[in-house]
N, C-alpha and C. Protein backbone atom coordinates (compact mmCIF):
# COMPACT_ATOMS: atom_id res chain seq x y z
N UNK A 1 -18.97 5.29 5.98
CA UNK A 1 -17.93 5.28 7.00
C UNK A 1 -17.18 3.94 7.02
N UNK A 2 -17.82 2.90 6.97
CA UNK A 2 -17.35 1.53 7.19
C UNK A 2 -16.21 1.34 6.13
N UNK A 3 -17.01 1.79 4.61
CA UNK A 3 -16.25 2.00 3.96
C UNK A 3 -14.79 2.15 3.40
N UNK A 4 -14.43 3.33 4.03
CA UNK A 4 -13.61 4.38 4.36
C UNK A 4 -12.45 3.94 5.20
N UNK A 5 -13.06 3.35 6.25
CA UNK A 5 -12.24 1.99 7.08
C UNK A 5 -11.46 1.36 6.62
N UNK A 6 -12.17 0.29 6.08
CA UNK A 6 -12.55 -0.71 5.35
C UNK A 6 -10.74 -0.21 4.18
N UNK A 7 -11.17 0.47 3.64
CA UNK A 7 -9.93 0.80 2.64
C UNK A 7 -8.79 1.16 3.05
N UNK A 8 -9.23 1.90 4.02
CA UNK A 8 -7.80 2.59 5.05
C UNK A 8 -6.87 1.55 5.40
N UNK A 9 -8.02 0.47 6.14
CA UNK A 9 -7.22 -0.98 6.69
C UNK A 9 -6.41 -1.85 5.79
N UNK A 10 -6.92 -1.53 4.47
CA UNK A 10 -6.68 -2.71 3.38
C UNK A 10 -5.25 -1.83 3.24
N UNK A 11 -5.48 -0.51 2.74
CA UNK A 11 -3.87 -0.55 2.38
C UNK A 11 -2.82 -0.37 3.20
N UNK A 12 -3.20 -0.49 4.86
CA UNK A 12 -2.29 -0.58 5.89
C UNK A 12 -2.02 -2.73 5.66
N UNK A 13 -2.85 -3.31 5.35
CA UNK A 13 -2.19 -4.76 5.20
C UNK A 13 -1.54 -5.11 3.68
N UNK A 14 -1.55 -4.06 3.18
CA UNK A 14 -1.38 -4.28 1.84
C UNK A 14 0.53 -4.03 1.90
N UNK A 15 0.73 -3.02 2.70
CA UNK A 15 1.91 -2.37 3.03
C UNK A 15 2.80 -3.53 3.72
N UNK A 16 1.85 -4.43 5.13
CA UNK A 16 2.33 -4.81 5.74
C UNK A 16 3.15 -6.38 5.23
N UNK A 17 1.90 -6.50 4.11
CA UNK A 17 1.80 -7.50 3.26
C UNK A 17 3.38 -7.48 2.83
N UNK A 18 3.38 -6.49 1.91
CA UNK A 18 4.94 -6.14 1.49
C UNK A 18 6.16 -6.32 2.19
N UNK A 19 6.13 -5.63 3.55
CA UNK A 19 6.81 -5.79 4.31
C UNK A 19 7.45 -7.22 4.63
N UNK A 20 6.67 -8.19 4.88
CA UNK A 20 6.38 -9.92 5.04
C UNK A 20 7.39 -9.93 4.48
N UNK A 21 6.90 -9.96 2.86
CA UNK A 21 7.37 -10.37 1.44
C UNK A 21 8.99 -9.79 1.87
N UNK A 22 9.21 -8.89 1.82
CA UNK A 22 10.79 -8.20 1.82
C UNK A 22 11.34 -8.99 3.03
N UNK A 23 10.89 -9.58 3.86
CA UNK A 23 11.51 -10.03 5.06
C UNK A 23 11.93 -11.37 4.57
N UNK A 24 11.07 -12.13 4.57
CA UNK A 24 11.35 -13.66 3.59
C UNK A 24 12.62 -13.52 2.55
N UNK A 25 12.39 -12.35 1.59
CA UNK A 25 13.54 -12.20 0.38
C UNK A 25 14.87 -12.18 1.60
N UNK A 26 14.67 -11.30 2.65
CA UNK A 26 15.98 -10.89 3.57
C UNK A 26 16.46 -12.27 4.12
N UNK A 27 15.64 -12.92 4.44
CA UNK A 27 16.07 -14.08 5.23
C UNK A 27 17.10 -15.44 4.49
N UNK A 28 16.79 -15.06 3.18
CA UNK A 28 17.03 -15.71 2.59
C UNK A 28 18.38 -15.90 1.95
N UNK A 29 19.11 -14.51 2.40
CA UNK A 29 20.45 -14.31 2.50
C UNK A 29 21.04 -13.82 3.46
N UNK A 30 21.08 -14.54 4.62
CA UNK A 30 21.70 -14.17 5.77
C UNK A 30 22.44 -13.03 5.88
N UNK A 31 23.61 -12.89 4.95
CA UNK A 31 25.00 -12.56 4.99
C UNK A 31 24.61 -10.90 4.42
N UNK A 32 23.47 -10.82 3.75
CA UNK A 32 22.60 -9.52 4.13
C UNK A 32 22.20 -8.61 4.73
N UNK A 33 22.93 -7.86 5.18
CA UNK A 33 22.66 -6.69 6.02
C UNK A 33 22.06 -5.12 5.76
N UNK A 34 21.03 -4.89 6.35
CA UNK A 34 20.22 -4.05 6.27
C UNK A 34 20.87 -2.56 7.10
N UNK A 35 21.53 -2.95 8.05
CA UNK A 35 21.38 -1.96 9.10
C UNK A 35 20.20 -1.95 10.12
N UNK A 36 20.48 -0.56 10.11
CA UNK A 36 18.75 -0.13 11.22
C UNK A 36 17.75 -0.05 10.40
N UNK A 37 17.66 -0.32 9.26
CA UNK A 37 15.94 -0.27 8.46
C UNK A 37 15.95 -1.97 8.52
N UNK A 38 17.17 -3.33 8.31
CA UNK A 38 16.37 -4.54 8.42
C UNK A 38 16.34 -4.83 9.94
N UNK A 39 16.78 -3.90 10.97
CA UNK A 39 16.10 -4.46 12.44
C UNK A 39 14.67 -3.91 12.34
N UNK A 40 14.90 -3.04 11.78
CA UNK A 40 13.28 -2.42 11.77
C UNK A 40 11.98 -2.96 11.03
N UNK A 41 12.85 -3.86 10.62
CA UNK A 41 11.77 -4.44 9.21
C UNK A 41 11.75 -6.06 10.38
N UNK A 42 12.97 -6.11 10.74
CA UNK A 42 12.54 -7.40 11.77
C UNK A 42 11.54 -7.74 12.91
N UNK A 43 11.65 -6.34 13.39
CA UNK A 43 11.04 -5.66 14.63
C UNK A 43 9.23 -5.90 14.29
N UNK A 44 9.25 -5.45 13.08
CA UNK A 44 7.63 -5.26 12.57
C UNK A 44 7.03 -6.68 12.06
N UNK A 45 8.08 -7.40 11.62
CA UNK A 45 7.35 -8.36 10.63
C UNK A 45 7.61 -10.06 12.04
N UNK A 46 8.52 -9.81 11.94
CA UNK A 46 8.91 -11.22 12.72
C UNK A 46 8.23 -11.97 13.82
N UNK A 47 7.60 -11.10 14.81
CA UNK A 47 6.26 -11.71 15.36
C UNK A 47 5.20 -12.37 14.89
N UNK A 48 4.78 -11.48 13.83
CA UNK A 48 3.85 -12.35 12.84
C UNK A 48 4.31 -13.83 12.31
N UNK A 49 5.28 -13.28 11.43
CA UNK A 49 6.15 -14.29 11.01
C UNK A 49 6.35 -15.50 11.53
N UNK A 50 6.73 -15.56 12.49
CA UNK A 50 7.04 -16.20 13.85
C UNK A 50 5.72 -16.93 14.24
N UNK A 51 5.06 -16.74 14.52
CA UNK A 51 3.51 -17.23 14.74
C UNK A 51 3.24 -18.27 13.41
N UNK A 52 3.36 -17.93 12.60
CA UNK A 52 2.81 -19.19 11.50
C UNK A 52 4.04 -20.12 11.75
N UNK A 53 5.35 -20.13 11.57
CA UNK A 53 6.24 -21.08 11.69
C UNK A 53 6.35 -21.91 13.09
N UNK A 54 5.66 -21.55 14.28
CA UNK A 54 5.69 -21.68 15.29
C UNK A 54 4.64 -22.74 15.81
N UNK A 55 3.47 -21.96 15.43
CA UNK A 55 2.45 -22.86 15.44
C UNK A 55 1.45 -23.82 14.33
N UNK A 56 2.01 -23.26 13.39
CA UNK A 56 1.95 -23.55 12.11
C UNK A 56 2.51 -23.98 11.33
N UNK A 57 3.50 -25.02 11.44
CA UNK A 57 4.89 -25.49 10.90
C UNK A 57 4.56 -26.21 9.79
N UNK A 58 5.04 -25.80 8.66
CA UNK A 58 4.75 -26.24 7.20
C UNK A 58 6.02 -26.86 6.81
N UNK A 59 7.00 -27.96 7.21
CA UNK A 59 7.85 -27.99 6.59
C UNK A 59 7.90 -29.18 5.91
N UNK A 60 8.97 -29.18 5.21
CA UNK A 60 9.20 -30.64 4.47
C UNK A 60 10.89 -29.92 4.01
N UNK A 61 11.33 -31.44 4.86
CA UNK A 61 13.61 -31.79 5.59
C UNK A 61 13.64 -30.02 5.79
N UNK A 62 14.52 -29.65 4.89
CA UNK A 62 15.15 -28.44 5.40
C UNK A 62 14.58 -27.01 5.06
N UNK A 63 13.29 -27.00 4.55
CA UNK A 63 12.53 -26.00 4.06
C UNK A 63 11.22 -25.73 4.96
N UNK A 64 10.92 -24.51 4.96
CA UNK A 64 10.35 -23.63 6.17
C UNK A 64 8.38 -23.50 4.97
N UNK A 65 7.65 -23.51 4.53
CA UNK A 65 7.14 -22.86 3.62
C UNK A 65 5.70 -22.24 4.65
N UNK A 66 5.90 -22.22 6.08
CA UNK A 66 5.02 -21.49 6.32
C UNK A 66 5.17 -19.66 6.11
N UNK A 67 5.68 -19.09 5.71
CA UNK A 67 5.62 -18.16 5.48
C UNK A 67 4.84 -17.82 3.96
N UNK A 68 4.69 -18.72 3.78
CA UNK A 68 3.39 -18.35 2.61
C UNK A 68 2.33 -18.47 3.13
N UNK A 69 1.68 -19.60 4.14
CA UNK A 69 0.30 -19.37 4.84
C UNK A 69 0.55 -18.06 5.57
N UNK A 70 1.25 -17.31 5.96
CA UNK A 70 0.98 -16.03 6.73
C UNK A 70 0.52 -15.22 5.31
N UNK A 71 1.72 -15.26 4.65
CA UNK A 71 1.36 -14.50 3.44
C UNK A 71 0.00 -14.30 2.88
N UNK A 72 -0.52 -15.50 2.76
CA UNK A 72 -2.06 -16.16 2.40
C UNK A 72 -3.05 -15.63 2.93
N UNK A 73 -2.90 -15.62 4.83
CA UNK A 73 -4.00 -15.04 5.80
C UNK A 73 -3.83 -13.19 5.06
N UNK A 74 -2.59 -12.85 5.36
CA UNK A 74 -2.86 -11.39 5.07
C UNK A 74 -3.54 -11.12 3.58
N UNK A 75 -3.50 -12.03 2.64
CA UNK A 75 -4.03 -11.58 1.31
C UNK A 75 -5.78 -11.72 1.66
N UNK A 76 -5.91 -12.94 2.18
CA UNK A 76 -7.55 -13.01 2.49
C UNK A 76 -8.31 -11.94 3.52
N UNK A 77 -6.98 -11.46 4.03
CA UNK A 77 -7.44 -10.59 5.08
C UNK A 77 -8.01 -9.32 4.42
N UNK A 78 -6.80 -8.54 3.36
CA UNK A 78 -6.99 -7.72 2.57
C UNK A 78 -8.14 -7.75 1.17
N UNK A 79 -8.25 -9.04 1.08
CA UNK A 79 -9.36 -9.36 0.24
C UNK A 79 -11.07 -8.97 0.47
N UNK A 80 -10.68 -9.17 1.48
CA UNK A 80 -12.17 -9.35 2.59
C UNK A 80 -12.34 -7.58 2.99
N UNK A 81 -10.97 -7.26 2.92
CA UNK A 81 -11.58 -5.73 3.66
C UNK A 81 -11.55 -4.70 1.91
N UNK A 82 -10.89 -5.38 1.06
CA UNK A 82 -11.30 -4.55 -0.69
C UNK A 82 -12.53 -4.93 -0.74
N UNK A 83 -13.41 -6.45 -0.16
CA UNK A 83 -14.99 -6.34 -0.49
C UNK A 83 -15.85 -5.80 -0.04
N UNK A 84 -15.80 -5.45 1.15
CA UNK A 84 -16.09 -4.19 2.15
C UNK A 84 -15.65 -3.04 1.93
N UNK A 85 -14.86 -2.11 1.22
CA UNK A 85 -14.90 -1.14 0.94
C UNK A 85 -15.91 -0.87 0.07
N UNK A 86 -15.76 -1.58 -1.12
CA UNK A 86 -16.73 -1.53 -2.69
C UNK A 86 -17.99 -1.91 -1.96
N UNK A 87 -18.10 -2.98 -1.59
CA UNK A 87 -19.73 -3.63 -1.70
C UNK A 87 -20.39 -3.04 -0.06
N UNK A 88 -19.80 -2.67 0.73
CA UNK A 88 -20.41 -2.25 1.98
C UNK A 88 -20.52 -2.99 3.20
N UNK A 89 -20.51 -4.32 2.75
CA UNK A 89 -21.17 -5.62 3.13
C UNK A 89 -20.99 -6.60 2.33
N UNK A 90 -20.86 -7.69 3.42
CA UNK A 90 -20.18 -9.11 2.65
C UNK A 90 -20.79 -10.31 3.42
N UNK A 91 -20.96 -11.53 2.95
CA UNK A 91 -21.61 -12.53 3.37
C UNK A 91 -20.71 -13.26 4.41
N UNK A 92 -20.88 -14.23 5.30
CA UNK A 92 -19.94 -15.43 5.97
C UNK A 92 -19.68 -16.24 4.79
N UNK A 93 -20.14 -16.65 4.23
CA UNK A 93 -19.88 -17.62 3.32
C UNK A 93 -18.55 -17.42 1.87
N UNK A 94 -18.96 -15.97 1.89
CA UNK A 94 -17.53 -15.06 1.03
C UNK A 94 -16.62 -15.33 1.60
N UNK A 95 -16.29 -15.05 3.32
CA UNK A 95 -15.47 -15.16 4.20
C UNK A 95 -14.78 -16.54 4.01
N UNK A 96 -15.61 -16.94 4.11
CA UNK A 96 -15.39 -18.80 4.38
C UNK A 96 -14.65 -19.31 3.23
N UNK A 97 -15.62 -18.81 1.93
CA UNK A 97 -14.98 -19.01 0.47
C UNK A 97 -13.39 -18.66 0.35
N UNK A 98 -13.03 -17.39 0.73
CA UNK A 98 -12.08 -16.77 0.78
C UNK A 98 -11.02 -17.54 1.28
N UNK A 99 -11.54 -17.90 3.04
CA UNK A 99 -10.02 -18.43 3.54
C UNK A 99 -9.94 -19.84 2.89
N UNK A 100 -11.09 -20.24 2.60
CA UNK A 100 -10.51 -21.86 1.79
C UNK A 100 -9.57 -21.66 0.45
N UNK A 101 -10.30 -20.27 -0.32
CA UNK A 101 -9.12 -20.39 -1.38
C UNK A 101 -7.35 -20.24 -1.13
N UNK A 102 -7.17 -19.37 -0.26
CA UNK A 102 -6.12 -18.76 0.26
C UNK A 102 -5.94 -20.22 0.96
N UNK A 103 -6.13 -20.53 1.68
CA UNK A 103 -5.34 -22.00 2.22
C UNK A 103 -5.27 -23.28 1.34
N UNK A 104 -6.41 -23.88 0.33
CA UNK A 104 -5.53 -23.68 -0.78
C UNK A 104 -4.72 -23.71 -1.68
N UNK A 105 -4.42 -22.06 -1.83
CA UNK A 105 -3.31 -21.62 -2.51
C UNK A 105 -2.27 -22.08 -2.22
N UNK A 106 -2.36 -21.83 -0.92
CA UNK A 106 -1.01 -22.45 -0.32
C UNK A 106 -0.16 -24.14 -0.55
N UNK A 107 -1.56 -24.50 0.00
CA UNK A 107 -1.58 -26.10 -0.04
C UNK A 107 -0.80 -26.87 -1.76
N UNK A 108 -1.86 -26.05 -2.59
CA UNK A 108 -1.06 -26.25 -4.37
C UNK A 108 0.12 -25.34 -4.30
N UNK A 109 0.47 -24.40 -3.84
CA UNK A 109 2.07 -24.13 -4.16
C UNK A 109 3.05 -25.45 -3.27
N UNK A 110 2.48 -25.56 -2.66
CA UNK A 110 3.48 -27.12 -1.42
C UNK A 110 3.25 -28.37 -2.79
N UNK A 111 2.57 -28.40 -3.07
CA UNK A 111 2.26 -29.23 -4.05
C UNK A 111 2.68 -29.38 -4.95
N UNK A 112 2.83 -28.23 -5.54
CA UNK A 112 3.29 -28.05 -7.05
C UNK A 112 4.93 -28.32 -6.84
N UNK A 113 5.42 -27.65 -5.65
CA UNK A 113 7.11 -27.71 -5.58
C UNK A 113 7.17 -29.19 -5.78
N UNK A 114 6.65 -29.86 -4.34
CA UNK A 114 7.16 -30.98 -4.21
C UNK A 114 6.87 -32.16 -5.97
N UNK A 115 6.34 -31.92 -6.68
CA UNK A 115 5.66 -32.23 -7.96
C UNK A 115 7.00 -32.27 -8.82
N UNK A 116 7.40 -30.62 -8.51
CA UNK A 116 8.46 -30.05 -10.00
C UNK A 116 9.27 -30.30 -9.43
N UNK A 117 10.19 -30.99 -8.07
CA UNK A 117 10.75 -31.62 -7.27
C UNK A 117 11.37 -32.84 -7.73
N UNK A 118 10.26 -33.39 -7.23
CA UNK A 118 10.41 -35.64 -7.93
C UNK A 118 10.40 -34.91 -9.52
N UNK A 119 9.75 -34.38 -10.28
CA UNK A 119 10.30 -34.48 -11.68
C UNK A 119 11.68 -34.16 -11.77
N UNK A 120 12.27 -33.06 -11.28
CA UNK A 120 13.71 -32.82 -11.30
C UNK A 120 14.54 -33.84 -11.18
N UNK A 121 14.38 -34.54 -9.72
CA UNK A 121 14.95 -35.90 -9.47
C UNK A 121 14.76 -36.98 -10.34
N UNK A 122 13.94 -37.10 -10.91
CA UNK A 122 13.37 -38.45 -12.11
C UNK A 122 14.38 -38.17 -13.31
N UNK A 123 14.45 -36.61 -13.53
CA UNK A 123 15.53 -36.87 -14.47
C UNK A 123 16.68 -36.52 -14.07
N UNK A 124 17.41 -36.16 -13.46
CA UNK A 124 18.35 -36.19 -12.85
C UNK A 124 18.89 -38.23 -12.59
N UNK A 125 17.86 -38.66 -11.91
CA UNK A 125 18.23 -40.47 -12.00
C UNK A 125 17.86 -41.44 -12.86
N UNK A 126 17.28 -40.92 -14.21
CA UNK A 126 17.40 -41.38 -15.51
C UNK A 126 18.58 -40.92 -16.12
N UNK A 127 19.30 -39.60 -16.34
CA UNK A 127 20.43 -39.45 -16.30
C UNK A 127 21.48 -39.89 -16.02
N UNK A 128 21.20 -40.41 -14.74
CA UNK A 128 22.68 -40.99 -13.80
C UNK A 128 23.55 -39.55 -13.27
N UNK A 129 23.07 -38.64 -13.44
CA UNK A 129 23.85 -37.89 -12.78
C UNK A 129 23.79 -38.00 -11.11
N UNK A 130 25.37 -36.84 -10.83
CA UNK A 130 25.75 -37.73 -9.35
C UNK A 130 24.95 -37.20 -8.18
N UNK A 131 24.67 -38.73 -7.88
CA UNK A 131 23.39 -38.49 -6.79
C UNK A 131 24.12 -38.04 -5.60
N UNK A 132 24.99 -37.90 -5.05
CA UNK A 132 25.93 -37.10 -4.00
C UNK A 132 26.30 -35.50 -4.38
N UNK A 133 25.41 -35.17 -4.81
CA UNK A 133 25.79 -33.31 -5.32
C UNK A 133 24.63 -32.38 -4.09
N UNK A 134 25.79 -31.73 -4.14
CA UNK A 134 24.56 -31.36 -2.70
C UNK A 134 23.24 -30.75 -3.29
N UNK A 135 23.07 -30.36 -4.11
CA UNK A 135 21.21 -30.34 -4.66
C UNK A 135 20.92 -31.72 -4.26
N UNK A 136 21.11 -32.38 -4.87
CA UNK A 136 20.23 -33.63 -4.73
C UNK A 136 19.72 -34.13 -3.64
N UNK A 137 20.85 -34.05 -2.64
CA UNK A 137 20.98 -34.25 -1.39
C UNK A 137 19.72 -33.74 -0.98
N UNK A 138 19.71 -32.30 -1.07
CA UNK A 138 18.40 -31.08 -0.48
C UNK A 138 17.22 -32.12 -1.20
N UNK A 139 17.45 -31.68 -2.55
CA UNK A 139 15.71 -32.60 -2.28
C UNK A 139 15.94 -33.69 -2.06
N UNK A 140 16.54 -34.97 -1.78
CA UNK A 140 16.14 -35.72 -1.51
C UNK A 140 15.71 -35.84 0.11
N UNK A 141 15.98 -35.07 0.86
CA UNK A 141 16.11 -34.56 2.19
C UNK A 141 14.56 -33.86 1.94
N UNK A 142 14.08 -33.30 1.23
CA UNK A 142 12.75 -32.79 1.48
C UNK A 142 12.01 -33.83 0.98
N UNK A 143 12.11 -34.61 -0.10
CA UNK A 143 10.66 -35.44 -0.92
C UNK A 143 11.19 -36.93 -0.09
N UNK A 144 11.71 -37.46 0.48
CA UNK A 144 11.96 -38.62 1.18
C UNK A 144 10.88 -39.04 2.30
N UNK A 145 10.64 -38.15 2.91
CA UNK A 145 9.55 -38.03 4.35
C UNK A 145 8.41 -38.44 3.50
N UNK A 146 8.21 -37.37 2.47
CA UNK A 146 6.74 -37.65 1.62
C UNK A 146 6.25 -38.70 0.59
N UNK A 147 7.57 -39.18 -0.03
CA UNK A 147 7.41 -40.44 -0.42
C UNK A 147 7.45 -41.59 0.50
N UNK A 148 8.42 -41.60 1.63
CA UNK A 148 8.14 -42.77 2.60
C UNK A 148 6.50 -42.89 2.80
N UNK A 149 5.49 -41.64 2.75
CA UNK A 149 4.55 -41.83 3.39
C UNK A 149 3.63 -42.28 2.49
N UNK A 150 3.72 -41.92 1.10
CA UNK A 150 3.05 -42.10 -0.18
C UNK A 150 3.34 -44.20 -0.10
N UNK A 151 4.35 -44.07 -0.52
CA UNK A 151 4.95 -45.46 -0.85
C UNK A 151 4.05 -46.60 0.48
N UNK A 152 3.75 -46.00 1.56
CA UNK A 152 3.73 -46.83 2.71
C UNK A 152 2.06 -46.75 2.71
N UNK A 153 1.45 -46.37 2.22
CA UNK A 153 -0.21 -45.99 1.54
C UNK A 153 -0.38 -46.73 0.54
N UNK A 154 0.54 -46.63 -0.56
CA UNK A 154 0.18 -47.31 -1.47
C UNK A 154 0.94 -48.63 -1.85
N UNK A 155 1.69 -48.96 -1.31
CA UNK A 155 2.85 -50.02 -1.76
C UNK A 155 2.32 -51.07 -0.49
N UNK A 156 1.90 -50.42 0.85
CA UNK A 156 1.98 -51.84 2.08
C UNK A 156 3.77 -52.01 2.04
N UNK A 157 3.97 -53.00 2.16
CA UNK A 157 5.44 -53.50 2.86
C UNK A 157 5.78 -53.73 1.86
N UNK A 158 5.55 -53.94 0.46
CA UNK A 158 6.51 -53.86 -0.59
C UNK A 158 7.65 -53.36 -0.57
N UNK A 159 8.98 -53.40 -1.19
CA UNK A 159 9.59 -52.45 -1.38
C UNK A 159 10.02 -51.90 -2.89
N UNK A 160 9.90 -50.73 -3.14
CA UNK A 160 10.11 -50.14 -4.26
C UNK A 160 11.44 -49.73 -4.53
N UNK A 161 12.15 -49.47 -5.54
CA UNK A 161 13.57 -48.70 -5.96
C UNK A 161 13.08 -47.35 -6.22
N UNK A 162 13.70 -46.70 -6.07
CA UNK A 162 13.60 -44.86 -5.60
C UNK A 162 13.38 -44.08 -7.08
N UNK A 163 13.75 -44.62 -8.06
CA UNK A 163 13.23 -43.83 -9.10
C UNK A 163 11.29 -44.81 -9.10
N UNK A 164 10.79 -45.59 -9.12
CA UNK A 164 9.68 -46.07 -8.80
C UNK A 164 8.68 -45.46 -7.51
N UNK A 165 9.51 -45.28 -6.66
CA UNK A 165 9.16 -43.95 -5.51
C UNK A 165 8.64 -42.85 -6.11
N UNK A 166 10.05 -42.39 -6.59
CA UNK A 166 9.86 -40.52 -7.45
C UNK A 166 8.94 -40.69 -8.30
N UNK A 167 8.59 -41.74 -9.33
CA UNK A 167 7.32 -41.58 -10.28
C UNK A 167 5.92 -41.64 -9.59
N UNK A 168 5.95 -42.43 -8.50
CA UNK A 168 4.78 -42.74 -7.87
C UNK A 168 4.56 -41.13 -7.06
N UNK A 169 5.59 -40.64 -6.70
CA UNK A 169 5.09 -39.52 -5.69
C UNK A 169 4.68 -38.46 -6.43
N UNK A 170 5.64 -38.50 -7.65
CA UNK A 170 4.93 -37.08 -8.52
C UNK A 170 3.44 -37.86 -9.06
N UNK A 171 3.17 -38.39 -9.25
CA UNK A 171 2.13 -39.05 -9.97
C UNK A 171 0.83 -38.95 -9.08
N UNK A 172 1.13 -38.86 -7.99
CA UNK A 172 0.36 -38.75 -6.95
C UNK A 172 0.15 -37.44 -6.40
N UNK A 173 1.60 -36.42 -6.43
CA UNK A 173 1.37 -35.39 -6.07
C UNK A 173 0.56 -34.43 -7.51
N UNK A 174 0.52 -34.96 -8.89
CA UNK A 174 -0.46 -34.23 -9.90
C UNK A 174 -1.80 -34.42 -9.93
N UNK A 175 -1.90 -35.78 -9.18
CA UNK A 175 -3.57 -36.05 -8.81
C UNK A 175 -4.22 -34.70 -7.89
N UNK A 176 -3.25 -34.79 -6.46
CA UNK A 176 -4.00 -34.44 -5.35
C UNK A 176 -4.55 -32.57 -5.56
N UNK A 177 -3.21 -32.23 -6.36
CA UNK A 177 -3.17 -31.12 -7.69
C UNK A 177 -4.40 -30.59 -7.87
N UNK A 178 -4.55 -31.33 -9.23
CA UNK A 178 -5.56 -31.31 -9.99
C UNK A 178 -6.86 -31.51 -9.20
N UNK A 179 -7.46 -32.61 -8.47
CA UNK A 179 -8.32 -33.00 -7.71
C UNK A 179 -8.95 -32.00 -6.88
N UNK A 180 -7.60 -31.64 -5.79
CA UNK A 180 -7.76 -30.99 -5.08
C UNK A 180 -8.27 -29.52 -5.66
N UNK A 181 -8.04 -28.83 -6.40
CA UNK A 181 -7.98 -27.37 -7.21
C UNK A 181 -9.80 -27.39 -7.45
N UNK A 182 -10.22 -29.08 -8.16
CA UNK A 182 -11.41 -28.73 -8.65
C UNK A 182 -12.34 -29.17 -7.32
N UNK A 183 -11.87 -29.65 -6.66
CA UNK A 183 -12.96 -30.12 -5.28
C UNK A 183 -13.19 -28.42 -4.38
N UNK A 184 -11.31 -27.89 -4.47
CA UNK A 184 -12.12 -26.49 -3.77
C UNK A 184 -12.93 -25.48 -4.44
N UNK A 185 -12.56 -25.40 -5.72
CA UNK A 185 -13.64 -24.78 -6.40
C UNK A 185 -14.99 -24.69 -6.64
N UNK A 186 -15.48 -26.07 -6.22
CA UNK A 186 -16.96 -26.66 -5.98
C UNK A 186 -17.45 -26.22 -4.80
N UNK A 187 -16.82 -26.41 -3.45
CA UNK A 187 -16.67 -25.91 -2.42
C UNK A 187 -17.37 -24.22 -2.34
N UNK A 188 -15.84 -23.19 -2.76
CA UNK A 188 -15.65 -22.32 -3.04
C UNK A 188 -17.33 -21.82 -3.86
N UNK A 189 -17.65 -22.35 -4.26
CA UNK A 189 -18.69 -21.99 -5.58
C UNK A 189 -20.02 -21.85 -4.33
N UNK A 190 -20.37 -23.04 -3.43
CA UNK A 190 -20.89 -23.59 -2.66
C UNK A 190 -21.16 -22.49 -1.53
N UNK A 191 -19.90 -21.76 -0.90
CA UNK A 191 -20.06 -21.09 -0.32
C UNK A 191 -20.54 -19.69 -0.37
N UNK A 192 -19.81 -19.56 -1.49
CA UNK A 192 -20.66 -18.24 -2.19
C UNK A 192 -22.32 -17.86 -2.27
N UNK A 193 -22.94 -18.87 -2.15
CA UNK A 193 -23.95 -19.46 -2.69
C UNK A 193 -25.01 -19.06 -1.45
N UNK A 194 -24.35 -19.29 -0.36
CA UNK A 194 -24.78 -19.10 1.00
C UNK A 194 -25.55 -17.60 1.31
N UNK A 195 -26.52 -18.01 1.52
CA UNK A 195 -27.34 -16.36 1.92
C UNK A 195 -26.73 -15.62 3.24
N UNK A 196 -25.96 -16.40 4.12
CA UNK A 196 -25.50 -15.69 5.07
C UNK A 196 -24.17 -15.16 4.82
């Protein structure tokens, strides 16, 4: 019976999952109009939605990226109820395993942007191309906050020139990367491990 549940539920978040996903793509072009199926798709998803950006604010300058931690909870959510269908029964520690990978996931996609970010910019200002183009502008408006904070960790009151910034921040953001990926995996491994 639990089972049976168990699966029923998964592909009601699996759906809802989707739903998310199509809402984010919608949002993303305003000038997009759905009709009465995107109020309806607003109606369903946007509370949720709304809740991670709300209380959960992932941003960096003009970019929103909590809508991937919602994304994230519903995949672990659905994860957890596909291991419960098959296996019957599942440990805390699966649980635990689970939401650390899924958060994360998240954490290395924030990571990875801001990474392939400062590389963009590094060559873009080895180039000399014009640093007044409104791309540039955008990221420099998102990786500025995070290098002020990098630079101010590692530099003290020094001051650095901004391509010396951008190398230091990507350089830093491939550590925390890499580091980070194999510390949760140890973790992750750890929890599994757990008889409860």
């Amino acid at each position: 019976m639990i089972s049976i549940i168990a699966r029923v539920l998964s592909a009601v978040v699996s759906v809802y999952s989707l739903l998310c996903f199509l809402r984010i793509l919608v949002s993303w072009v305003p000038s997009f109009n759905l009709g009465r199926a995107g109020a309806l798709l607003c109606a369903a998803t946007d509370p949720f939605l709304d809740f991670f950006s709300r209380y959960l604010p992932l941003r960096a300058g003009n970019f929103d990226f909590s809508p991937i931690l919602a994304l994230a909870s519903l995949s672990v959510l659905n994860n957890i109820l596909t291991a419960l269908a098959f296996a019957g029964t599942i440990s805390l520690g699966y649980i635990l395993g689970m939401v650390l990978s899924a958060a994360w996931s998240a954490v290395a996609f924030l990571i990875s942007f801001l990474a392939v970010s400062a590389l963009v910019r590094i060559i873009a200002y080895a180039a000399r191309l014009n640093s007044t183009h409104p791309l540039w502008m955008v990221l420099d408006s998102m990786l500025n906050p995070v290098l002020y904070r990098i630079n101010r960790l590692i530099y003290r009151n020094r001051i650095v020139n901004y391509l010396q910034s951008l190398v230091t921040g990507f350089a830093v953001f491939i550590l925390l990367r890499v580091a980070g990926g194999e510390l949760v995996r140890l973790f992750v491994r750890l929890l599994d491990a757990l008889p409860i």
